[in-house]
N, C-alpha and C. Protein backbone atom coordinates (compact mmCIF):
# COMPACT_ATOMS: atom_id res chain seq x y z
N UNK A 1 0.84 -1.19 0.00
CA UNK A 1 0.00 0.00 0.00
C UNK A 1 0.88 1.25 0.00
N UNK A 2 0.82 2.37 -0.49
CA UNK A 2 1.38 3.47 -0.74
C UNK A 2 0.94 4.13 0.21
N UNK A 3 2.17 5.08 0.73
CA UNK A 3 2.25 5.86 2.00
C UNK A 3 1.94 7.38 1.18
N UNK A 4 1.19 7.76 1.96
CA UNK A 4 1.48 9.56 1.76
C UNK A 4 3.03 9.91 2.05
N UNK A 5 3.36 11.33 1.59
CA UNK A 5 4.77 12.02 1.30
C UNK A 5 4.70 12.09 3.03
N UNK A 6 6.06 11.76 3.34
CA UNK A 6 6.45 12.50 4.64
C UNK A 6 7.10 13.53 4.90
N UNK A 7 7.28 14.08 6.12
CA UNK A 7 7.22 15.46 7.18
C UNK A 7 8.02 15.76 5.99
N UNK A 8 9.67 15.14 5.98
CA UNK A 8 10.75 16.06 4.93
C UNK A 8 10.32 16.40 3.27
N UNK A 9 9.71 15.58 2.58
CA UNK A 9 9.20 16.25 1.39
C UNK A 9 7.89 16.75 1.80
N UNK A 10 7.07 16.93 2.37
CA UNK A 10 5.96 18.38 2.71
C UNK A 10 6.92 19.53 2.71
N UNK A 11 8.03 19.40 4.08
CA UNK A 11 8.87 20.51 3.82
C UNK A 11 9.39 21.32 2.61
N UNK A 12 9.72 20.25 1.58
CA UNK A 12 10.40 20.85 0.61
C UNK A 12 9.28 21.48 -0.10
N UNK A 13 7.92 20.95 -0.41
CA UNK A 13 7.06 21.00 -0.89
C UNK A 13 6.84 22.49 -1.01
N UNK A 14 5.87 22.27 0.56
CA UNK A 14 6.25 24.19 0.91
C UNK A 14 7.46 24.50 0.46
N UNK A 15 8.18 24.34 0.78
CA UNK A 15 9.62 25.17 0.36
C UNK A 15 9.74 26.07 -1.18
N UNK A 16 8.90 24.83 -2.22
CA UNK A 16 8.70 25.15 -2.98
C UNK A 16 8.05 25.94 -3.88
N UNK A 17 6.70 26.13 -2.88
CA UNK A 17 5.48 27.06 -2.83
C UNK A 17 5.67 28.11 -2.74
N UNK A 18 6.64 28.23 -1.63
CA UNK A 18 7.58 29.77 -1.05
C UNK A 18 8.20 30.31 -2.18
N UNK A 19 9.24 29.66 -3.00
CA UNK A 19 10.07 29.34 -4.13
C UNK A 19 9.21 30.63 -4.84
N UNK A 20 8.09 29.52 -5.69
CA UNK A 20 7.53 30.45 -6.56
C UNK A 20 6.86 31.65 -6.45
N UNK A 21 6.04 31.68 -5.21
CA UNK A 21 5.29 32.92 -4.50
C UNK A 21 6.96 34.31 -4.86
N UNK A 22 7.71 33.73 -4.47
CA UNK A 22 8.19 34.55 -4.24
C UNK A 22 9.14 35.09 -5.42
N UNK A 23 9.57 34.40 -6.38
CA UNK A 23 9.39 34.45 -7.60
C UNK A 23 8.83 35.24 -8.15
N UNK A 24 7.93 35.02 -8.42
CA UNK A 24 6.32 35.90 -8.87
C UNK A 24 6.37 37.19 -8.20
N UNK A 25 6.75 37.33 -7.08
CA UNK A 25 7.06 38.68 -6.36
C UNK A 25 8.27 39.82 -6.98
N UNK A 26 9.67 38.89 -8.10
CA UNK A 26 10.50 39.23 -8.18
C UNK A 26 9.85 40.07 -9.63
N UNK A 27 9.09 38.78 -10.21
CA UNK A 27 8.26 39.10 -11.66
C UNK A 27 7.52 40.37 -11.74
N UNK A 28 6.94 40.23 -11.01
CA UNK A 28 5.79 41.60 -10.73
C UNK A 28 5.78 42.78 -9.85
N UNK A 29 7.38 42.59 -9.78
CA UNK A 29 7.77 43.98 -8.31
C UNK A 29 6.73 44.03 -7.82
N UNK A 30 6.45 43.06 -6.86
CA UNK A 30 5.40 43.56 -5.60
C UNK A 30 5.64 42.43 -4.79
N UNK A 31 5.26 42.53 -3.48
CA UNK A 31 5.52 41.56 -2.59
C UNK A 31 3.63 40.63 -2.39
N UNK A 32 3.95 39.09 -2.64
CA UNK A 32 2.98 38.72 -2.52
C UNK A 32 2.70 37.87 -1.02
N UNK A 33 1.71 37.89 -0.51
CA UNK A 33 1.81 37.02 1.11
C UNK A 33 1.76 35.56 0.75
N UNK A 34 2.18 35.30 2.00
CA UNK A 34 2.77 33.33 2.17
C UNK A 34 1.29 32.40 1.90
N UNK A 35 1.25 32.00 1.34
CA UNK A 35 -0.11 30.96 1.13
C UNK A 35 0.09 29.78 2.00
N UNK A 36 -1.21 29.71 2.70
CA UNK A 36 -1.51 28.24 3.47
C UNK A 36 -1.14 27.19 2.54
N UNK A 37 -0.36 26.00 3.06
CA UNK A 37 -0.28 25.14 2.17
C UNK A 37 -0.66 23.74 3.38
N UNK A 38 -1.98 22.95 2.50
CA UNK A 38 -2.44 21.77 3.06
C UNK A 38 -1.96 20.85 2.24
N UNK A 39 -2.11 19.50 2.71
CA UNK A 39 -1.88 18.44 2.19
C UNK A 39 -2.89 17.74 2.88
N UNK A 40 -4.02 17.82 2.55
CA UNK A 40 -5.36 16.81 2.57
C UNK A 40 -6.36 16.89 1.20
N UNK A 41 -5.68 16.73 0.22
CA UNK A 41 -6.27 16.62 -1.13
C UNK A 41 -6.39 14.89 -1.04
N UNK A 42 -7.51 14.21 -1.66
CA UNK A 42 -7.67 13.34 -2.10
C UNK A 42 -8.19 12.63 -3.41
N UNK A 43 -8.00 11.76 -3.87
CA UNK A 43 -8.60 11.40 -5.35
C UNK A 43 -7.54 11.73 -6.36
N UNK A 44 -8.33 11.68 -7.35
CA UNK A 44 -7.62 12.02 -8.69
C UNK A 44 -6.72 13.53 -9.05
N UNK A 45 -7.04 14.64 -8.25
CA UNK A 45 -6.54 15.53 -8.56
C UNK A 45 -5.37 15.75 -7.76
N UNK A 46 -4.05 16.16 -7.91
CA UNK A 46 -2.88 16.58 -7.30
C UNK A 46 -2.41 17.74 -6.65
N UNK A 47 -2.91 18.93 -7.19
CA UNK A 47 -3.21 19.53 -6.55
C UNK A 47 -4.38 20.78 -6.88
N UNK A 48 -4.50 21.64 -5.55
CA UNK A 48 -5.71 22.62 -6.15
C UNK A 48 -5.57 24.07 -5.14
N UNK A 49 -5.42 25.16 -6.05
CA UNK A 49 -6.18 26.56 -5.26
C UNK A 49 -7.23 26.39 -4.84
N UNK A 50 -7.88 26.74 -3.10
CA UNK A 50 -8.85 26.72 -2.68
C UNK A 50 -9.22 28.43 -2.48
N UNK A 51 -10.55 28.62 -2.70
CA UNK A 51 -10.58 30.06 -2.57
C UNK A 51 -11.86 30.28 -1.74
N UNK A 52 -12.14 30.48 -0.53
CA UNK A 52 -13.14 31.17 0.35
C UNK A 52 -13.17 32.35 0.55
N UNK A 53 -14.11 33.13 0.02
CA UNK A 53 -13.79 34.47 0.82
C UNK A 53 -13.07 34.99 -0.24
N UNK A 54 -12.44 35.72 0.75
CA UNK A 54 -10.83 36.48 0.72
C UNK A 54 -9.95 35.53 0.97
N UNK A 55 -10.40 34.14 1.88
CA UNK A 55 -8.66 33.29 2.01
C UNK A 55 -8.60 32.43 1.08
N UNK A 56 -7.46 32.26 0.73
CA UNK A 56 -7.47 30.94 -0.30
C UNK A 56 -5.74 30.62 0.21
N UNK A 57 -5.94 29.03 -0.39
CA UNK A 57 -4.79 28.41 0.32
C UNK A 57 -4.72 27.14 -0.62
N UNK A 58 -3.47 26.67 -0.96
CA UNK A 58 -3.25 24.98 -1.57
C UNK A 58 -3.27 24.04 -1.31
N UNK A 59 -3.83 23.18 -1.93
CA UNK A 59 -4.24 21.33 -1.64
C UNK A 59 -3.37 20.97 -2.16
N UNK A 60 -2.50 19.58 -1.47
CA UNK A 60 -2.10 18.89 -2.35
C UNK A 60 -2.32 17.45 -2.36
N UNK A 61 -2.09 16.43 -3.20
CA UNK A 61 -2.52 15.23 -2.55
C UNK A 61 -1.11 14.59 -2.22
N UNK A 62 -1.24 14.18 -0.95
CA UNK A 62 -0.05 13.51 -0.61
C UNK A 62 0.28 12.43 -0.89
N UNK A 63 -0.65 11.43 -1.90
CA UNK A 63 -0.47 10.06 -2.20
C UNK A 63 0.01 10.36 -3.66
N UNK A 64 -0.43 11.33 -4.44
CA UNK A 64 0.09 11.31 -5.12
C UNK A 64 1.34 12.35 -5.70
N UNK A 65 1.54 12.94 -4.71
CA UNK A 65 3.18 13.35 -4.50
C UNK A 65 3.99 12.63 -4.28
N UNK A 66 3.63 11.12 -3.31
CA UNK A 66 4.68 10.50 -3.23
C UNK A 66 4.90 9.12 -3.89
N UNK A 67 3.50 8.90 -4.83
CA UNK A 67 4.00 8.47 -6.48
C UNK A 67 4.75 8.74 -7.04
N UNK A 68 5.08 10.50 -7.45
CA UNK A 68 5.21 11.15 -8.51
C UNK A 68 5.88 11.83 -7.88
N UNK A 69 6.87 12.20 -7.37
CA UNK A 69 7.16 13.22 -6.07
C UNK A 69 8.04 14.35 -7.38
N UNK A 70 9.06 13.79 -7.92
CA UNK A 70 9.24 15.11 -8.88
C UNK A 70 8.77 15.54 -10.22
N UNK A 71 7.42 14.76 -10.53
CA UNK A 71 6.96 15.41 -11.56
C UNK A 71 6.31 16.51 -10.78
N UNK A 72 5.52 16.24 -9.71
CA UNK A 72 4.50 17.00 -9.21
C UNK A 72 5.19 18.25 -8.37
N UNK A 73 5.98 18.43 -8.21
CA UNK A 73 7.29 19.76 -7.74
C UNK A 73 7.54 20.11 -8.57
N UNK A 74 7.49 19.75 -9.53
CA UNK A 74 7.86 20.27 -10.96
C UNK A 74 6.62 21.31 -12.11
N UNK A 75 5.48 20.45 -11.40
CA UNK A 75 4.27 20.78 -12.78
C UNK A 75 3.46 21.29 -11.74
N UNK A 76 2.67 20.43 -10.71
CA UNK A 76 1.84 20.98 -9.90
C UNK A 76 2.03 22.39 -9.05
N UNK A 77 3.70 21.88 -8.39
CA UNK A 77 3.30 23.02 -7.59
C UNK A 77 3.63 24.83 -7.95
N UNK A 78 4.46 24.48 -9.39
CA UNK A 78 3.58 26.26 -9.94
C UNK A 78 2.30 26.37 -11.00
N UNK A 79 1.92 25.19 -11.07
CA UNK A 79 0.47 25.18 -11.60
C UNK A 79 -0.49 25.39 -10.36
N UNK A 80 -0.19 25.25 -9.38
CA UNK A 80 -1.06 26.23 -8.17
C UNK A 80 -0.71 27.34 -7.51
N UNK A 81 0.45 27.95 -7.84
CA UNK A 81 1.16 29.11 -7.35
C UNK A 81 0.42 29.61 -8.26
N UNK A 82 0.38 29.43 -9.37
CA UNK A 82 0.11 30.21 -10.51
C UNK A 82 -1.37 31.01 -10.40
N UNK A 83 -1.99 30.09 -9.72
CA UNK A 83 -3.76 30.48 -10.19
C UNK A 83 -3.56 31.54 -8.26
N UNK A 84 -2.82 30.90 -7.22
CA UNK A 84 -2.61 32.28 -6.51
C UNK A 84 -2.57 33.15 -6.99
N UNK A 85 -1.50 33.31 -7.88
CA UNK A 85 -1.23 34.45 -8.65
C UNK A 85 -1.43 35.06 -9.27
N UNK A 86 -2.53 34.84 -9.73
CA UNK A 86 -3.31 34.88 -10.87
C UNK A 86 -4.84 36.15 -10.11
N UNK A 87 -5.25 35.08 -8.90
CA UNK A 87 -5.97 35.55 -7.90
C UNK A 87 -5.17 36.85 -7.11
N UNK A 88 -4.10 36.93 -6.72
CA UNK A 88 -3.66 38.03 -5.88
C UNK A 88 -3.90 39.01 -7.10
N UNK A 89 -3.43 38.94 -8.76
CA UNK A 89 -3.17 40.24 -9.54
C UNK A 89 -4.34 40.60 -10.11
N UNK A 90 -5.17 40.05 -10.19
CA UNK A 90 -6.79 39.47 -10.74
C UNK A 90 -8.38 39.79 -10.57
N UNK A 91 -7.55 39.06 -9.04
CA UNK A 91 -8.74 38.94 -8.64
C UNK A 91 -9.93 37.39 -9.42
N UNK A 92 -11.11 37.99 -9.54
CA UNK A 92 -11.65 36.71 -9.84
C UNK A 92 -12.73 36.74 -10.83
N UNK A 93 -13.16 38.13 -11.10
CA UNK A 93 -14.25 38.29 -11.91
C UNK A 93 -13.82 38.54 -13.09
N UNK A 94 -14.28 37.23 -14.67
CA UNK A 94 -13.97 37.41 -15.81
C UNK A 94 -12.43 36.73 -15.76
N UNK A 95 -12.01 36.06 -14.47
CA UNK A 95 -10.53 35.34 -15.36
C UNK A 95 -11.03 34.17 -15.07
N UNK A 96 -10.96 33.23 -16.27
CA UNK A 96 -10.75 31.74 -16.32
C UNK A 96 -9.74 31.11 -15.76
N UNK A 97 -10.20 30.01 -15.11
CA UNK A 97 -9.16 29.18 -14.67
C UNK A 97 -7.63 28.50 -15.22
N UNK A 98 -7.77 28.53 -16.23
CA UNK A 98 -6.27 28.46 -17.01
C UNK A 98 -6.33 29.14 -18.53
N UNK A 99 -6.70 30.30 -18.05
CA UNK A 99 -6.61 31.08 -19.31
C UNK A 99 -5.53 32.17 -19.58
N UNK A 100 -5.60 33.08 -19.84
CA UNK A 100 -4.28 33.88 -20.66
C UNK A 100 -3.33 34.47 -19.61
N UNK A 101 -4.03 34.87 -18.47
CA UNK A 101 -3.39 35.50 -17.71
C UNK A 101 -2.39 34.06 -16.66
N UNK A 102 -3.11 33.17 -16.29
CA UNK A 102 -2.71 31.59 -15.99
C UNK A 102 -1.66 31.29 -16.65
N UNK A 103 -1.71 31.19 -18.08
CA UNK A 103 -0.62 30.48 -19.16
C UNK A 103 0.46 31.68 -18.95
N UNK A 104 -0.04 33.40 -18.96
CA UNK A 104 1.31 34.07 -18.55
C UNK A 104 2.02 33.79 -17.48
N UNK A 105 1.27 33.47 -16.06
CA UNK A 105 2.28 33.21 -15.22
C UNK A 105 3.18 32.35 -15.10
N UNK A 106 2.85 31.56 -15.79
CA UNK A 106 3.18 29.74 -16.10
C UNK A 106 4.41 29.85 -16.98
N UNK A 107 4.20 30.99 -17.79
CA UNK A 107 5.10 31.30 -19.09
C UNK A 107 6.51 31.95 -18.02
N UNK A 108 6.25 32.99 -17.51
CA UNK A 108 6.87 33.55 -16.38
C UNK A 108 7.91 32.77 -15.81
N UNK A 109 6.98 32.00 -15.25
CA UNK A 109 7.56 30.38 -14.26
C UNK A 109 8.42 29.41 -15.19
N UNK A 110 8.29 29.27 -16.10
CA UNK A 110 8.91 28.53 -17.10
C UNK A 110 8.32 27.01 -17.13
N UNK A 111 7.18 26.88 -16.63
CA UNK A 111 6.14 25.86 -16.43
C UNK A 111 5.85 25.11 -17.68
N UNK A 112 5.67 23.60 -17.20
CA UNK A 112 5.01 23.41 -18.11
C UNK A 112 3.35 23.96 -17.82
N UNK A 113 2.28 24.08 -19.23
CA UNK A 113 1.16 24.85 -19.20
C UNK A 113 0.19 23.82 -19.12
N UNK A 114 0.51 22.76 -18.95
CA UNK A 114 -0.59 21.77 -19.17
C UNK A 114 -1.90 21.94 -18.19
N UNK A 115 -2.99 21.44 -17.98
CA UNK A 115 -3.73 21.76 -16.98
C UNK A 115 -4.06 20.04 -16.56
N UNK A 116 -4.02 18.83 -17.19
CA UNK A 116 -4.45 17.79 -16.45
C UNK A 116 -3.26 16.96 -16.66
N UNK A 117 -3.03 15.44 -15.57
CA UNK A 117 -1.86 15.01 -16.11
C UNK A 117 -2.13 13.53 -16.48
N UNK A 118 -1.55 12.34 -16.70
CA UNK A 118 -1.89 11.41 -17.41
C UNK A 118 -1.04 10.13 -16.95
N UNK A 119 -0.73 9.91 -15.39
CA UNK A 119 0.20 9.20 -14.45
C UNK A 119 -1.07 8.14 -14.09
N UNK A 120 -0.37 6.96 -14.56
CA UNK A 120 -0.67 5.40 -13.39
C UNK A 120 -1.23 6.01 -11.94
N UNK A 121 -2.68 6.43 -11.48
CA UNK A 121 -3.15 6.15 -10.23
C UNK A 121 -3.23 4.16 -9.34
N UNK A 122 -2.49 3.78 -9.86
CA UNK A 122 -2.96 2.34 -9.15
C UNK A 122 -2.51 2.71 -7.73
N UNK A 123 -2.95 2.26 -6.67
CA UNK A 123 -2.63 2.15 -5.19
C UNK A 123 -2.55 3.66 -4.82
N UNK A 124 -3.48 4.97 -5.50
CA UNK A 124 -3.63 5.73 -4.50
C UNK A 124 -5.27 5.76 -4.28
N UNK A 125 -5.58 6.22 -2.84
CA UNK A 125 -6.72 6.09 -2.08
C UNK A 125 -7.79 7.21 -2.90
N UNK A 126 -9.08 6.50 -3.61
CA UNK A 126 -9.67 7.37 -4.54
C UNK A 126 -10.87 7.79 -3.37
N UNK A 127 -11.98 8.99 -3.87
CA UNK A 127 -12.83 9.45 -2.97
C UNK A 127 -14.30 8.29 -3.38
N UNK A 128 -15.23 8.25 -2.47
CA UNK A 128 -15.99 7.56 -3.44
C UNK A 128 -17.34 8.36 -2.49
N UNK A 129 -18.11 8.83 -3.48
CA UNK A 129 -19.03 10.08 -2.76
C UNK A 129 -20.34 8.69 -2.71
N UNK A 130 -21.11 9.22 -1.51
CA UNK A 130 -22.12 8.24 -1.28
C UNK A 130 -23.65 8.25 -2.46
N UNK A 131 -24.08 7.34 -2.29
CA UNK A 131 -25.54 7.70 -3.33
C UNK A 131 -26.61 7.45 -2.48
N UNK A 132 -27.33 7.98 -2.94
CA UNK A 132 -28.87 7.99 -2.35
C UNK A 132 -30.19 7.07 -3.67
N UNK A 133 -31.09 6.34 -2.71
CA UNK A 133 -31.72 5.84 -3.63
C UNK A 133 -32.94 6.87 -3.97
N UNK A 134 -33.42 7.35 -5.63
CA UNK A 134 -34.54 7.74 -6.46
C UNK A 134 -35.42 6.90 -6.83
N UNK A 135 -36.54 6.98 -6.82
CA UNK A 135 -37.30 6.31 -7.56
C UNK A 135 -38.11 7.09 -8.81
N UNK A 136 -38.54 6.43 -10.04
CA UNK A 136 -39.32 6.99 -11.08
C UNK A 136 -40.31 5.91 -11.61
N UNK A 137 -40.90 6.22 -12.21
CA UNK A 137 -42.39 5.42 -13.03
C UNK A 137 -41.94 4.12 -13.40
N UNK A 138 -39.99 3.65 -13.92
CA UNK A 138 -39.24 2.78 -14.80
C UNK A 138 -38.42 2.54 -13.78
N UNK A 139 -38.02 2.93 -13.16
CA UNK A 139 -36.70 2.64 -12.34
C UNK A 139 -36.46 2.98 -11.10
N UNK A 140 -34.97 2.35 -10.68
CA UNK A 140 -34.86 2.99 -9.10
C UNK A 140 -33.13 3.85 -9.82
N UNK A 141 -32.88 4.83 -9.26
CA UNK A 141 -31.86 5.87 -9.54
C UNK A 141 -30.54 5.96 -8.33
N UNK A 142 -29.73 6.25 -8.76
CA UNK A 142 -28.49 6.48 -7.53
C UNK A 142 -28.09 7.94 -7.72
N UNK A 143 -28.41 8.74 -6.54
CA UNK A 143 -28.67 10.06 -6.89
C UNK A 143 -27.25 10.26 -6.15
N UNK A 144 -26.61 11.60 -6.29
CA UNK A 144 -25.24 12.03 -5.42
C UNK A 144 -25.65 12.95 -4.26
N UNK A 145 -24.72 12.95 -2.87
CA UNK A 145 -25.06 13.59 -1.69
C UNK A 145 -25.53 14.60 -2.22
N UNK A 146 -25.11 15.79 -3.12
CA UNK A 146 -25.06 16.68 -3.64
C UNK A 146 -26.44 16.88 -4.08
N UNK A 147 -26.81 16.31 -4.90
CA UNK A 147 -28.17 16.41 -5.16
C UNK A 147 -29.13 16.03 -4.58
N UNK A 148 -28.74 15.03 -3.77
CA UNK A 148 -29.74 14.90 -2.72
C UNK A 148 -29.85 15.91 -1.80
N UNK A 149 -28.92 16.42 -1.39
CA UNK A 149 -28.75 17.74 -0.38
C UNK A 149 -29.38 18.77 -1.41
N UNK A 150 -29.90 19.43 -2.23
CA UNK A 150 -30.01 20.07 -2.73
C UNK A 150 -32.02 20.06 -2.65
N UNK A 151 -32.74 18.53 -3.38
CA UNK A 151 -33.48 18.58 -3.05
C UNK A 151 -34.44 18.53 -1.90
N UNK A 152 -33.66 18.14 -0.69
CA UNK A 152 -33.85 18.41 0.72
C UNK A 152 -33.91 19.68 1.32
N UNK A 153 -33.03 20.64 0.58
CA UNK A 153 -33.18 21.78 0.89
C UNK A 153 -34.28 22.71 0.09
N UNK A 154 -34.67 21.74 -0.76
CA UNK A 154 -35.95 22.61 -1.68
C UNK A 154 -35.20 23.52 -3.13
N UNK A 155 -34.37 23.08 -3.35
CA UNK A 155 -33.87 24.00 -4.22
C UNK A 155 -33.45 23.22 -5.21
N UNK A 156 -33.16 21.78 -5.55
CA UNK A 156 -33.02 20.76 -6.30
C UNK A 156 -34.38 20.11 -6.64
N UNK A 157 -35.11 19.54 -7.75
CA UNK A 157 -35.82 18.69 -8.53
C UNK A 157 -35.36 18.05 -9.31
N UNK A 158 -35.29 16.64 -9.48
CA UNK A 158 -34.84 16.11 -10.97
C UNK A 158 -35.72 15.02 -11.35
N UNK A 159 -35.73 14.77 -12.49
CA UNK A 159 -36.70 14.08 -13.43
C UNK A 159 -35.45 13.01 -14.73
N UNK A 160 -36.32 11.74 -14.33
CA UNK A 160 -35.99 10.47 -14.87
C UNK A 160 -35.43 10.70 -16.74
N UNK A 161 -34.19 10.57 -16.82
CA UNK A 161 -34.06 11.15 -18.58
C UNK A 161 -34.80 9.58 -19.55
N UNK A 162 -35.38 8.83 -19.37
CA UNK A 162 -35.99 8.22 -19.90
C UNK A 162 -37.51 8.10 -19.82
N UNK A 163 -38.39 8.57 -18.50
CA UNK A 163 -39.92 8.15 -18.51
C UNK A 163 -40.20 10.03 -18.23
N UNK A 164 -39.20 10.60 -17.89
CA UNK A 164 -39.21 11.88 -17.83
C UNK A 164 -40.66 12.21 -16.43
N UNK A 165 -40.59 11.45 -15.20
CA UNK A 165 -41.57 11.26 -13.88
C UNK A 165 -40.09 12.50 -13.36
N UNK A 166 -40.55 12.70 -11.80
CA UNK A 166 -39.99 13.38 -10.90
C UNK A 166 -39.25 12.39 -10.04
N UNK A 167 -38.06 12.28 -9.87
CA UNK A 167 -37.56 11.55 -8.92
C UNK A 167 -37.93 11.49 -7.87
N UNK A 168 -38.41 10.20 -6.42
CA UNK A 168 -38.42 10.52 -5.39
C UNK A 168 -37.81 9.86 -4.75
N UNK A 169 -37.35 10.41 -2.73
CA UNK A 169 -36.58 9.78 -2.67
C UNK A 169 -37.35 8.48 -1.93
N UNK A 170 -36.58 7.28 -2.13
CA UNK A 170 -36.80 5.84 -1.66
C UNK A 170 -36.04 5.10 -0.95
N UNK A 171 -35.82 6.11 0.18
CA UNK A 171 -34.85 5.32 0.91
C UNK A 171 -35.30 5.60 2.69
């Protein structure tokens, strides 16, 4: 079974985060602040800008850093500096997620620009979101928390794409 990255590559990890933040600071004469950096990403993705609010901070996945430990120091972690960066000069209204201003920083960084990657996941720990049972006129349905939370709250409806009834729930 595959271990998540330990204490000394997180270190470098960050280290690396710092690296580019600060980088980007040299790029854009301005000083940018230290970004939270987590490592409780799970699943398929490696890493990710989280943005609440005003705070935003980086995911990474630690299983698959320590698959991949220097592609992903390599590609990921200024492919998430980047969209910081992107966000500190930006902001958020009208920029796409890996669009012109993204590919400049990246260009900047000397990054590769790719946005997804294409690595052997065998033996890392995937998410597996729960289902809820639907029923319709033809069938029984496996609905996602998500949508089930949605029509619980009154703000979700969905309807069967074959007998075209209202889903209900049956559980």
């Amino acid at each position: 079974m595959l271990e998540p990255i330990g204490q000394a590559h997180r270190r470098e990890v960050i280290a690396a985060t710092g690296h580019y933040v600060q980088r980007a600071g040299a790029i854009y004469s301005r000083r940018f602040r230290e970004v939270p950096v987590l490592f409780d990403l799970s699943g398929r993705t490696a890493g990710m800008f989280k943005l609440v609010g005003r705070r935003g901070w980086i995911r990474y996945n630690p299983w698959i850093f320590a698959k991949y430990y220097a592609e992903n120091l390599s590609d990921t972690v200024p492919h998430e500096v980047a969209h910081y960066i992107v966000h500190e000069l930006y902001g958020t209204r009208g920029i796409k997620p890996h669009g012109r201003q993204w590919r400049g920083v990246m260009e900047h960084f000397g990054a590769d620009q790719g946005v997804t990657f294409n690595l052997d996941l065998e033996g890392i720990p995937q998410r597996q979101q729960r289902t809820h049972p639907y029923r319709c006129g033809c069938r029984v349905h496996d609905v996602s928390s998500t949508r089930h939370n949605r029509v619980l709250r009154g703000v979700g409806c969905y309807h069967c794409r074959l007998c075209g009834d209202p889903l209900s729930y049956a559980g």
